[in-house]
Protein backbone atom coordinates (compact mmCIF):
# COMPACT_ATOMS: atom_id res chain seq x y z
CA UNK A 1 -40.85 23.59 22.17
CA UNK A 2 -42.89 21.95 25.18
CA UNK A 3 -40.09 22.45 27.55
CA UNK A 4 -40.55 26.35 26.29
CA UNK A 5 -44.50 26.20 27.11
CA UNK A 6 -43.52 24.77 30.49
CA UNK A 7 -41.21 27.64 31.80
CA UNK A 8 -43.39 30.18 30.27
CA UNK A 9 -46.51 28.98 32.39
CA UNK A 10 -43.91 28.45 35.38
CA UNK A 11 -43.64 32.44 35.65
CA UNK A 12 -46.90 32.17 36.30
CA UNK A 13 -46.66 29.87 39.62
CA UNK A 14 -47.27 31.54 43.10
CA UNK A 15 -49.20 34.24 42.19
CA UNK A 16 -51.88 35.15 44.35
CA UNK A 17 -55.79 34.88 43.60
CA UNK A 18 -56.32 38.70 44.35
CA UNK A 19 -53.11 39.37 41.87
CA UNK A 20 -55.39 37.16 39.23
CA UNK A 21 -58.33 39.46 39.50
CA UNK A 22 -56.19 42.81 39.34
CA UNK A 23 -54.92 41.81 36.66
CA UNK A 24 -58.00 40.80 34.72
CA UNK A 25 -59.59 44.28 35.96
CA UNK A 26 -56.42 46.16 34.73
CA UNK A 27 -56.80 44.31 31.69
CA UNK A 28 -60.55 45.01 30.92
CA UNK A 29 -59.37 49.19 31.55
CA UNK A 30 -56.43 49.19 29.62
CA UNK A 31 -58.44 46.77 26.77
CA UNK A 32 -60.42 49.78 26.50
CA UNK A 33 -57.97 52.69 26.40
CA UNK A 34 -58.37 53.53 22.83
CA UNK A 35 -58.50 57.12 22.99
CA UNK A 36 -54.58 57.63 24.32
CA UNK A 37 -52.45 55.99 21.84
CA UNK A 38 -54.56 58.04 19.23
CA UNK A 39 -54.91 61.61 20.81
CA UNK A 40 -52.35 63.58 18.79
CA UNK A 41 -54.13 62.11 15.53
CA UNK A 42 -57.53 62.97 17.03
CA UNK A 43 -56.73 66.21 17.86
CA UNK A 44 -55.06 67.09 14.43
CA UNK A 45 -57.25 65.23 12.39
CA UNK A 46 -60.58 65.77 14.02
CA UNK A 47 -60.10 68.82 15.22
CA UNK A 48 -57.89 70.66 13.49
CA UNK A 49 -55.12 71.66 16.42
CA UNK A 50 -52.15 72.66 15.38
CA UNK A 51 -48.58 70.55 16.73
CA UNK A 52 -48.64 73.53 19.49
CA UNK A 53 -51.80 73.22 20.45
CA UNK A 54 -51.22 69.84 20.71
CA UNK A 55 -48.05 70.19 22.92
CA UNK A 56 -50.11 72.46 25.39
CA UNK A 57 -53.25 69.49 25.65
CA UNK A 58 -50.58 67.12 25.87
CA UNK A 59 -49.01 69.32 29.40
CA UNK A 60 -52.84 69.75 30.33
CA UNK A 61 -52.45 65.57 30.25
CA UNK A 62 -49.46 65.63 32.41
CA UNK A 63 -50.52 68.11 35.06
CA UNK A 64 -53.92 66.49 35.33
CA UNK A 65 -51.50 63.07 35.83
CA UNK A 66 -48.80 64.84 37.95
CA UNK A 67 -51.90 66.11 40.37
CA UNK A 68 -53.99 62.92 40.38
CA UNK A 69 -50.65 60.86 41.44
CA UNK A 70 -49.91 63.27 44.30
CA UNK A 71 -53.87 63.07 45.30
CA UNK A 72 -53.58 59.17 44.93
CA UNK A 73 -50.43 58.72 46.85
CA UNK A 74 -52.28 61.02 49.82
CA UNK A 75 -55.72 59.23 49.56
CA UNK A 76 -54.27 55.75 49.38
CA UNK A 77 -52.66 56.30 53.03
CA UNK A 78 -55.38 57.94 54.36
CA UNK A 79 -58.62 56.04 53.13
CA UNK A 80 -56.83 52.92 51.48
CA UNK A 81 -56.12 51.63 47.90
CA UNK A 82 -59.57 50.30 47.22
CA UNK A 83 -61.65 52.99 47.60
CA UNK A 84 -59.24 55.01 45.48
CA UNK A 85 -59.06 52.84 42.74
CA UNK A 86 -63.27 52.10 42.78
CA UNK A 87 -64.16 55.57 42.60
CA UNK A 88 -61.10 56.21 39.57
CA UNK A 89 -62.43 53.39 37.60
CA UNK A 90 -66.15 54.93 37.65
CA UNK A 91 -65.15 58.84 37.26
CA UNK A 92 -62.73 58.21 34.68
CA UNK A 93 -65.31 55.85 32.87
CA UNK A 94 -67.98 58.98 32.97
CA UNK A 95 -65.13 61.58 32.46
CA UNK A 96 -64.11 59.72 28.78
CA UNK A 97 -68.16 59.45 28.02
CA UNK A 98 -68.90 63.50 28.81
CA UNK A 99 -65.41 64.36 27.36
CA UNK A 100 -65.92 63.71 23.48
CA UNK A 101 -68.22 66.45 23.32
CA UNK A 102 -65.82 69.09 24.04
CA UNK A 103 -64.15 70.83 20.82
CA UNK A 104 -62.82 74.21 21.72
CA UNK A 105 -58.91 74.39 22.50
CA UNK A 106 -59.66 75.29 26.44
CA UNK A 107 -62.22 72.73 27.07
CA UNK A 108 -60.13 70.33 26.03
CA UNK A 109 -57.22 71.02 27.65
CA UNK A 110 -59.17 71.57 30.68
CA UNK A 111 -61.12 68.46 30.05
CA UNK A 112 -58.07 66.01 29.74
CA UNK A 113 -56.33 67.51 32.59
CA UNK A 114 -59.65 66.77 34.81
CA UNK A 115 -60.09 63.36 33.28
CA UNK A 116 -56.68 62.08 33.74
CA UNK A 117 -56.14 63.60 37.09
CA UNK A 118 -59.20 61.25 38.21
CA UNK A 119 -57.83 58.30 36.10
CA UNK A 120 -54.42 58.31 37.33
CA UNK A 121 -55.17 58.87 41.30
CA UNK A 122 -55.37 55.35 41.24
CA UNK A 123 -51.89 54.47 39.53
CA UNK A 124 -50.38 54.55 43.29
CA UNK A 125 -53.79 52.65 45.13
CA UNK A 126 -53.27 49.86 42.44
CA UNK A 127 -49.27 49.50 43.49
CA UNK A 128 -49.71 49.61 47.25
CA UNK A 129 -52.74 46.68 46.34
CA UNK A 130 -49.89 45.14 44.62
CA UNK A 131 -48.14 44.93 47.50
CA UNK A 132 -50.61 43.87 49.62
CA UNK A 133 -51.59 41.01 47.89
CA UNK A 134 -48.18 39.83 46.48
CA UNK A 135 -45.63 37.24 48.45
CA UNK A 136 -42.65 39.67 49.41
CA UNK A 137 -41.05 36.88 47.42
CA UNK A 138 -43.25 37.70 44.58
CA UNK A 139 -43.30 41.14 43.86
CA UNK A 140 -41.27 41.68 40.94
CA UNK A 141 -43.44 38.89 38.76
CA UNK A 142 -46.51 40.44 40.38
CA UNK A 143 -45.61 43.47 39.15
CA UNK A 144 -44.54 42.31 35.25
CA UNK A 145 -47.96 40.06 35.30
CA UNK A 146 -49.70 43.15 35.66
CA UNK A 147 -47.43 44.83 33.04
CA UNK A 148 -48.78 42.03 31.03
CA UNK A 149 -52.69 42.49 31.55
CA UNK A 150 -51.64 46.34 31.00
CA UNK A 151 -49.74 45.90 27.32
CA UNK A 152 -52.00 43.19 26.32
CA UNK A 153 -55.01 45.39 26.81
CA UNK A 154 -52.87 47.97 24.92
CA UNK A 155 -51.90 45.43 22.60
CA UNK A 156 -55.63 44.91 21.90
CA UNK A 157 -56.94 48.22 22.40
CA UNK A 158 -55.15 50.24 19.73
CA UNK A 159 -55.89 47.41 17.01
CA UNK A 160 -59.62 47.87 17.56
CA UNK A 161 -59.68 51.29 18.49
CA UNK A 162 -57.70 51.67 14.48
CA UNK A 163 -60.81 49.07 13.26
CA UNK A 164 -63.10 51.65 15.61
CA UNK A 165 -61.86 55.02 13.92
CA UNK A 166 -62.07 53.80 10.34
CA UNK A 167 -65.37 52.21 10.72
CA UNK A 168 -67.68 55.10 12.46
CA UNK A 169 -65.16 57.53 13.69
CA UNK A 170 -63.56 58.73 16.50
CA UNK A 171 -66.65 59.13 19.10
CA UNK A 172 -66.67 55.34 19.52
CA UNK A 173 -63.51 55.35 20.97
CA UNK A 174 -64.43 57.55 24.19
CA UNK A 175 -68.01 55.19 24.05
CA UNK A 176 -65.60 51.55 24.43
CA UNK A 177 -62.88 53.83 26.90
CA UNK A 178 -66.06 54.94 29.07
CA UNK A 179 -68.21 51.47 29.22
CA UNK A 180 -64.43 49.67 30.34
CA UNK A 181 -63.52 51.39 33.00
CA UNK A 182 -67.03 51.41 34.34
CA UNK A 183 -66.99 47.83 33.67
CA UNK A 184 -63.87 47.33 35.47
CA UNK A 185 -64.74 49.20 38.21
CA UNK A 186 -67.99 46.29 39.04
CA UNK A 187 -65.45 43.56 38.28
CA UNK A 188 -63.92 45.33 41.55
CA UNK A 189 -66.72 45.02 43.50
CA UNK A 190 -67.18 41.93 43.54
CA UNK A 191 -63.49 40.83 43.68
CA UNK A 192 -61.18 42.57 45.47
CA UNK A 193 -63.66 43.84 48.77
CA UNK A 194 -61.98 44.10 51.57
CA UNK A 195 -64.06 41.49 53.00
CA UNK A 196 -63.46 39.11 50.22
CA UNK A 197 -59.60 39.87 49.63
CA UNK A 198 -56.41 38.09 51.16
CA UNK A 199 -53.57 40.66 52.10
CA UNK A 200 -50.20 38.20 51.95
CA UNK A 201 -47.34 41.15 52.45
CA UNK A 202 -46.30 40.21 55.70
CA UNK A 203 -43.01 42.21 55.84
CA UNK A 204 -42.72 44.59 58.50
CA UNK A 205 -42.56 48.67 58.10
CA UNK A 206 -39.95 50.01 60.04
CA UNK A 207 -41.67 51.99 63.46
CA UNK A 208 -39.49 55.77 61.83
CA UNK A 209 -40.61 56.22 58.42
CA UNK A 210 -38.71 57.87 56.60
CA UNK A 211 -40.59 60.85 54.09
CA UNK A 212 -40.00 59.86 50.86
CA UNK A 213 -38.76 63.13 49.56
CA UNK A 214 -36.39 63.17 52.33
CA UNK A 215 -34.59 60.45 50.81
CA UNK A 216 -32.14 61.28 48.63
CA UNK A 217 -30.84 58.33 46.39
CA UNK A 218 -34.86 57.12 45.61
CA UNK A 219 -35.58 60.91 44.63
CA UNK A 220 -32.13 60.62 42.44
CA UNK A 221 -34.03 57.37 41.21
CA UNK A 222 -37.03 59.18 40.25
CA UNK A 223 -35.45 61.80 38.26
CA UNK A 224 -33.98 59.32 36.13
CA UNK A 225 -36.83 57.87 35.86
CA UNK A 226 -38.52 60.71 34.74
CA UNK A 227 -36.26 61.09 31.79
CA UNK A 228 -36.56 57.85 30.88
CA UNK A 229 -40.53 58.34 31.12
CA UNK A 230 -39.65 61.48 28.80
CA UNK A 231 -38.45 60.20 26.04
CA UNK A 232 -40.87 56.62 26.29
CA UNK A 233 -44.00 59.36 26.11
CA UNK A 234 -43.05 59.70 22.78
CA UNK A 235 -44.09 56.41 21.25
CA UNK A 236 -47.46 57.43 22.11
CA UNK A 237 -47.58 61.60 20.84
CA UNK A 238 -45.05 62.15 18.18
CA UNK A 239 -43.99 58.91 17.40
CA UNK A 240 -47.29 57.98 15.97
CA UNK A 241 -47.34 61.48 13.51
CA UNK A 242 -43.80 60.30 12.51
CA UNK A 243 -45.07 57.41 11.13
CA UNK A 244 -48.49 58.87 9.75
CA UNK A 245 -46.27 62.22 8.27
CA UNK A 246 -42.67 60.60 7.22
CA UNK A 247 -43.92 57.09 6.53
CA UNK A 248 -47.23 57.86 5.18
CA UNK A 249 -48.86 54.96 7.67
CA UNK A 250 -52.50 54.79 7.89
CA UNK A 251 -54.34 54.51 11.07
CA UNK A 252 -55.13 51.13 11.13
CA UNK A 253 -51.48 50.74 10.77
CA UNK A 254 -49.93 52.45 13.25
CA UNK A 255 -52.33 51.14 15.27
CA UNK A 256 -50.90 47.64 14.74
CA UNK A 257 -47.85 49.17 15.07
CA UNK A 258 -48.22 49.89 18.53
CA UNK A 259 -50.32 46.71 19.05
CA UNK A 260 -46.63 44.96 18.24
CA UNK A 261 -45.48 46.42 21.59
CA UNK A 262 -48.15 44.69 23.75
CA UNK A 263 -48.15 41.75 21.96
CA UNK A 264 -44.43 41.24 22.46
CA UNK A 265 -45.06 42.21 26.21
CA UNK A 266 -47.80 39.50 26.67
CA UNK A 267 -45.36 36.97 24.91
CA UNK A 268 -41.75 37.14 26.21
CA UNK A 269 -41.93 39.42 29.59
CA UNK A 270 -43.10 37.32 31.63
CA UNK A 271 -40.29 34.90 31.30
CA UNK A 272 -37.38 37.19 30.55
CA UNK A 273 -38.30 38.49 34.11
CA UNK A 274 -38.26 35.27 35.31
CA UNK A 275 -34.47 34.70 33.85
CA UNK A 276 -33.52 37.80 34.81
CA UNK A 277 -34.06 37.43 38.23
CA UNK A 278 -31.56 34.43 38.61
CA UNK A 279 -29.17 36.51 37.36
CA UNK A 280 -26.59 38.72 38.92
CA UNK A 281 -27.66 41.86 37.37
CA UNK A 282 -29.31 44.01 40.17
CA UNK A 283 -32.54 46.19 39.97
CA UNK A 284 -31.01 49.39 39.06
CA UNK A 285 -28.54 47.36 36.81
CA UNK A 286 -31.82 45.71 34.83
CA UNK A 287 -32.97 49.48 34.67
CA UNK A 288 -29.94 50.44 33.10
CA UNK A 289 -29.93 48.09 30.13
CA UNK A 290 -33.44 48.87 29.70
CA UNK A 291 -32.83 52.35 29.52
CA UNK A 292 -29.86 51.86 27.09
CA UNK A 293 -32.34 49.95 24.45
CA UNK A 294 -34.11 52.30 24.25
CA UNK A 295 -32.15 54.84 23.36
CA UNK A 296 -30.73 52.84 20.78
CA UNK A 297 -34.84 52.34 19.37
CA UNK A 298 -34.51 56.35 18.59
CA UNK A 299 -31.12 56.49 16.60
CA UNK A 300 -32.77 53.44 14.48
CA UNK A 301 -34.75 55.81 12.72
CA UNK A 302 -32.43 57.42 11.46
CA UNK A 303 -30.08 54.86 10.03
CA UNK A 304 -32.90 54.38 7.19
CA UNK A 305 -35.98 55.77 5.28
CA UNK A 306 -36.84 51.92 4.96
CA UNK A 307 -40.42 51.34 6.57
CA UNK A 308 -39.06 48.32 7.91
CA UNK A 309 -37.02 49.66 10.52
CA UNK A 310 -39.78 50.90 12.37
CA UNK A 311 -40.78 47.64 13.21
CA UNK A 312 -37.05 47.01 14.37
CA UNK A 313 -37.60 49.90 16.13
CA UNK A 314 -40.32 49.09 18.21
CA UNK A 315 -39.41 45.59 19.25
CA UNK A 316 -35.61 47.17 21.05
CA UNK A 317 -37.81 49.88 22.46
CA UNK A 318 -40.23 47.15 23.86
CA UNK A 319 -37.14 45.31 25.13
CA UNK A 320 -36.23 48.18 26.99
CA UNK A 321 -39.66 48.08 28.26
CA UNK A 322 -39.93 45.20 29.30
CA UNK A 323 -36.35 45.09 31.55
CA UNK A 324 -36.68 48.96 32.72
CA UNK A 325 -40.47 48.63 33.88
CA UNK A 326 -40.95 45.89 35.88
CA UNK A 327 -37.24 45.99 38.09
CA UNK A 328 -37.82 49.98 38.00
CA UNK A 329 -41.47 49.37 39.74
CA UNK A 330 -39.88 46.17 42.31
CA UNK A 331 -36.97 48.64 42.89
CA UNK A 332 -39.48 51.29 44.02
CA UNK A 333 -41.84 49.26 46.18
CA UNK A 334 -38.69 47.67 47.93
CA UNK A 335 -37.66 51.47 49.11
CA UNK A 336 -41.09 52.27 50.00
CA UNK A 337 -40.92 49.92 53.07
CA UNK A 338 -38.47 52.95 54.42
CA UNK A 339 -41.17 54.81 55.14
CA UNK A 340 -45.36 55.28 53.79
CA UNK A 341 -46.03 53.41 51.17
CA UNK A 342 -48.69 55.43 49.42
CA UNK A 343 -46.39 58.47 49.50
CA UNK A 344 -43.22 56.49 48.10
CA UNK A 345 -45.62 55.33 45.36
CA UNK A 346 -47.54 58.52 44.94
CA UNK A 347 -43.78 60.15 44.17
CA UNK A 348 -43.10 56.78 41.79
CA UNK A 349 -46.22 57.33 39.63
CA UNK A 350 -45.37 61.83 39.52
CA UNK A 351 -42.24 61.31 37.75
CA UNK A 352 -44.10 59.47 35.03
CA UNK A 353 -46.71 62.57 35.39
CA UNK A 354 -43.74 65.10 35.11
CA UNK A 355 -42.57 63.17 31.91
CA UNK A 356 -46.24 63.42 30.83
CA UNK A 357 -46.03 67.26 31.52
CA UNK A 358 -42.33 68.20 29.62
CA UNK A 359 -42.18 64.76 27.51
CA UNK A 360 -45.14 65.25 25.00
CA UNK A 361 -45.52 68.97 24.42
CA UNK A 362 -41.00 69.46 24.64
CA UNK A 363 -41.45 66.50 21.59
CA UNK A 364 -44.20 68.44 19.91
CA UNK A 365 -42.80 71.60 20.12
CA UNK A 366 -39.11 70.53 19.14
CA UNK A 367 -40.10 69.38 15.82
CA UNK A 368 -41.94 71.61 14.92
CA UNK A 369 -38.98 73.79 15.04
CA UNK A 370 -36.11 71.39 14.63
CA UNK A 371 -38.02 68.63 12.78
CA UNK A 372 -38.36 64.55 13.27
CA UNK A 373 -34.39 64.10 13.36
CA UNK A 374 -32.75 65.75 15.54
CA UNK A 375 -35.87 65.43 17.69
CA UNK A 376 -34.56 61.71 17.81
CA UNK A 377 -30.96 62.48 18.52
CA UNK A 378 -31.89 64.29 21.28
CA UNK A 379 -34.00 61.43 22.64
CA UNK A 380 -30.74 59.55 22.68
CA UNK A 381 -28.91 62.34 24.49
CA UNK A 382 -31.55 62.58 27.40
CA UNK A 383 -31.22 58.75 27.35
CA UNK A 384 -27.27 59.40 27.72
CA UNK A 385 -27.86 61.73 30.79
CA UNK A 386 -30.82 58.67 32.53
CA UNK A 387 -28.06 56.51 32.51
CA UNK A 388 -25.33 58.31 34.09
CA UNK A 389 -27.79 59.36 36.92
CA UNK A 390 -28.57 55.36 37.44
CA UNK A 391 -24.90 54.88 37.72
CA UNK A 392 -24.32 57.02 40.94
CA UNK A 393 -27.58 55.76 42.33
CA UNK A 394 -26.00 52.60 41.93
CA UNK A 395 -22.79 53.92 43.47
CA UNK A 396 -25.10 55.62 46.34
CA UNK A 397 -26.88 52.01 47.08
CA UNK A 398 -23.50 50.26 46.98
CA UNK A 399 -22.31 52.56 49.78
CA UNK A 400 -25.59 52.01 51.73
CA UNK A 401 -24.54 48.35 51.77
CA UNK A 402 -21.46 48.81 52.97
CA UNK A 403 -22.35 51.42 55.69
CA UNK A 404 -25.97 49.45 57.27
């Protein structure tokens, strides 16, 4: 058991100070990101949407997210990452305050897609700061330590915002999302200014860039990618009705229900990266397996009506999570040296936004017609498809190798 302890806090050697304090400010924002994880209830059960109107605020989401990664990408190049990510923090912190008075179907989809274009211009700005202030060495447990701060905010947040709902109602959660990100945007300030900050990447960007969407195998990457992010989505939009409609789960349930998948994160990722990497398995190899878990989390629910299984459920999709993620986001930032970095990123964090955009309303709107089911079979299928893509990138980096 000690000898366990000890290689779990040895993951943690050789981090940087400035990683430290991004994660503890990504963890204070995600801590508070309450209103996500619930929005298809809240929009059903507060206001009375229907699954398609749903679906449609659920696009609004991903073109708001799709936009604000494109903007982020552009603005971290051009003014740098920390400006970007201080003046997301403290929009998006006022954007969740001013946003829980909107009711009608068009402010709200108009109102998310505002709010979340804001909040995710700084999903690219917080992976070139990454960058900056991680070891070349260190990257890929730079990047699953802040994973970690991420899930175990989410871990926590969807616990309390479950406690926050049944207590005095929804409202509170847009209150505790607002307050956070405002509160993580001071942490910032007196953190991570430039003055104060240590950049460590000392690799060296090649004197041609190349564009990112000039390059062929990393865009092949991203599509997969995006399918993978499609069919993920749905553990936080239709997922959650499944188990409120088919399972009859309560709120405060499914919310620990989706605290499981943080918690796990915050437990085992760090050191399953850390054994990973001194294996053979490469990056897009890692991806693969990840991908392939999860998958397998969506035909689990339909081996059994047994509640149980839902638990089983979530712990292979978090497994998936926790390999795909972290050697999916070190995969990325390793191609970005071909060229800008804010622009390889910007396109990184848009094919999570497209999977925001087709993943959540595509879910709502396909059981609604073909019900919970076969929605989950053809999870599996677009799973199928992610992985065959991975395998010729594979192929294509293999033949890179042999040609350089």
């Amino acid at each position: 058991m000690l000898k366990i302890f000890i290689n779990y806090f040895k993951s943690f050697s050789g981090l940087s100070k400035e990683i430290w304090w991004l994660a503890l400010i990504t963890l204070i924002n995600r801590a508070g990101a309450m209103v996500i994880p619930f929005l298809s209830l809240y929009l059903t059960d507060n206001l009375d949407f229907s699954l398609q109107q749903v679906g449609w605020v659920m696009t609004s989401y991903g073109l708001g997210s799709f936009l604000g990664a494109w903007l982020g990408g552009k603005l971290s190049d051009q003014i740098g990452y920390y400006k970007v990510i201080l003046g997301s923090l403290i929009l998006t912190g006022l954007s969740f305050i001013v946003i829980q008075y909107f009711t009608s179907f068009w402010s709200i989809c108009i109102g998310f897609f505002v709010l979340i274009a804001i909040a995710d211009t700084a999903r690219p700005a917080f992976f070139v700061a990454l960058s900056a202030y991680s070891k070349p060495e260190n990257k890929t447990r730079s990047l699953t330590f802040i994973r970690l701060a991420i899930n175990l905010g989410f871990s926590a947040g969807p616990a309390l915002g479950g406690l926050i709902i049944a207590s005095i109602g929804y409202f509170g959660l847009f209150w505790v999302d607002g307050i956070t990100c405002i509160i993580a945007g001071l942490v910032m300030t007196q953190t991570l200014h430039p003055k104060k900050a240590k950049v460590l990447d000392k690799e060296v960007i090649i004197k041609n860039p190349v564009k990112a969407y000039n390059d062929r195998t990393y865009i092949l990457f991203l599509v997969a990618l995006a399918l993978f992010g499609f069919i993920f989505v749905q553990y936080f939009s239709t997922v959650p009705l499944y188990y409120k409609e088919v399972h009859q789960l309560s709120e405060e349930k499914i919310g620990l229900l989706l605290a499981l998948n943080g918690g796990l994160i915050f437990l085992f990722e760090m050191p399953l990266i850390a054994y990973l990497e001194k294996t053979s398995f490469s990056k897009i190899g890692n991806v693969i397996g990840g991908f392939v878990l999860t998958g397998i989390s969506f035909i689990l629910l339909l081996a059994t009506p047994w509640a149980g299984i839902l638990v089983i459920g979530m712990v292979i999709a978090t497994l998936g999570e926790m390999i795909s993620f972290p050697f999916g986001n070190a995969f990325a930032l390793d191609r970005s040296k071909r060229g800008r970095q804010g622009a390889y990123m910007g396109l990184y964090s848009m094919s999570f936004s497209a999977a925001h955009i087709f993943g959540h309303n595509s879910g709502m709107q396909f059981i609604n017609k073909f019900g919970y089911d076969n929605a989950w079979i053809f999870m599996a299928l677009i799973s199928s498809l992610g992985i065959c893509i991975l395998y010729i990138v594979k192929r294509k980096l293999n033949r890179e190798k042999t040609t350089s």
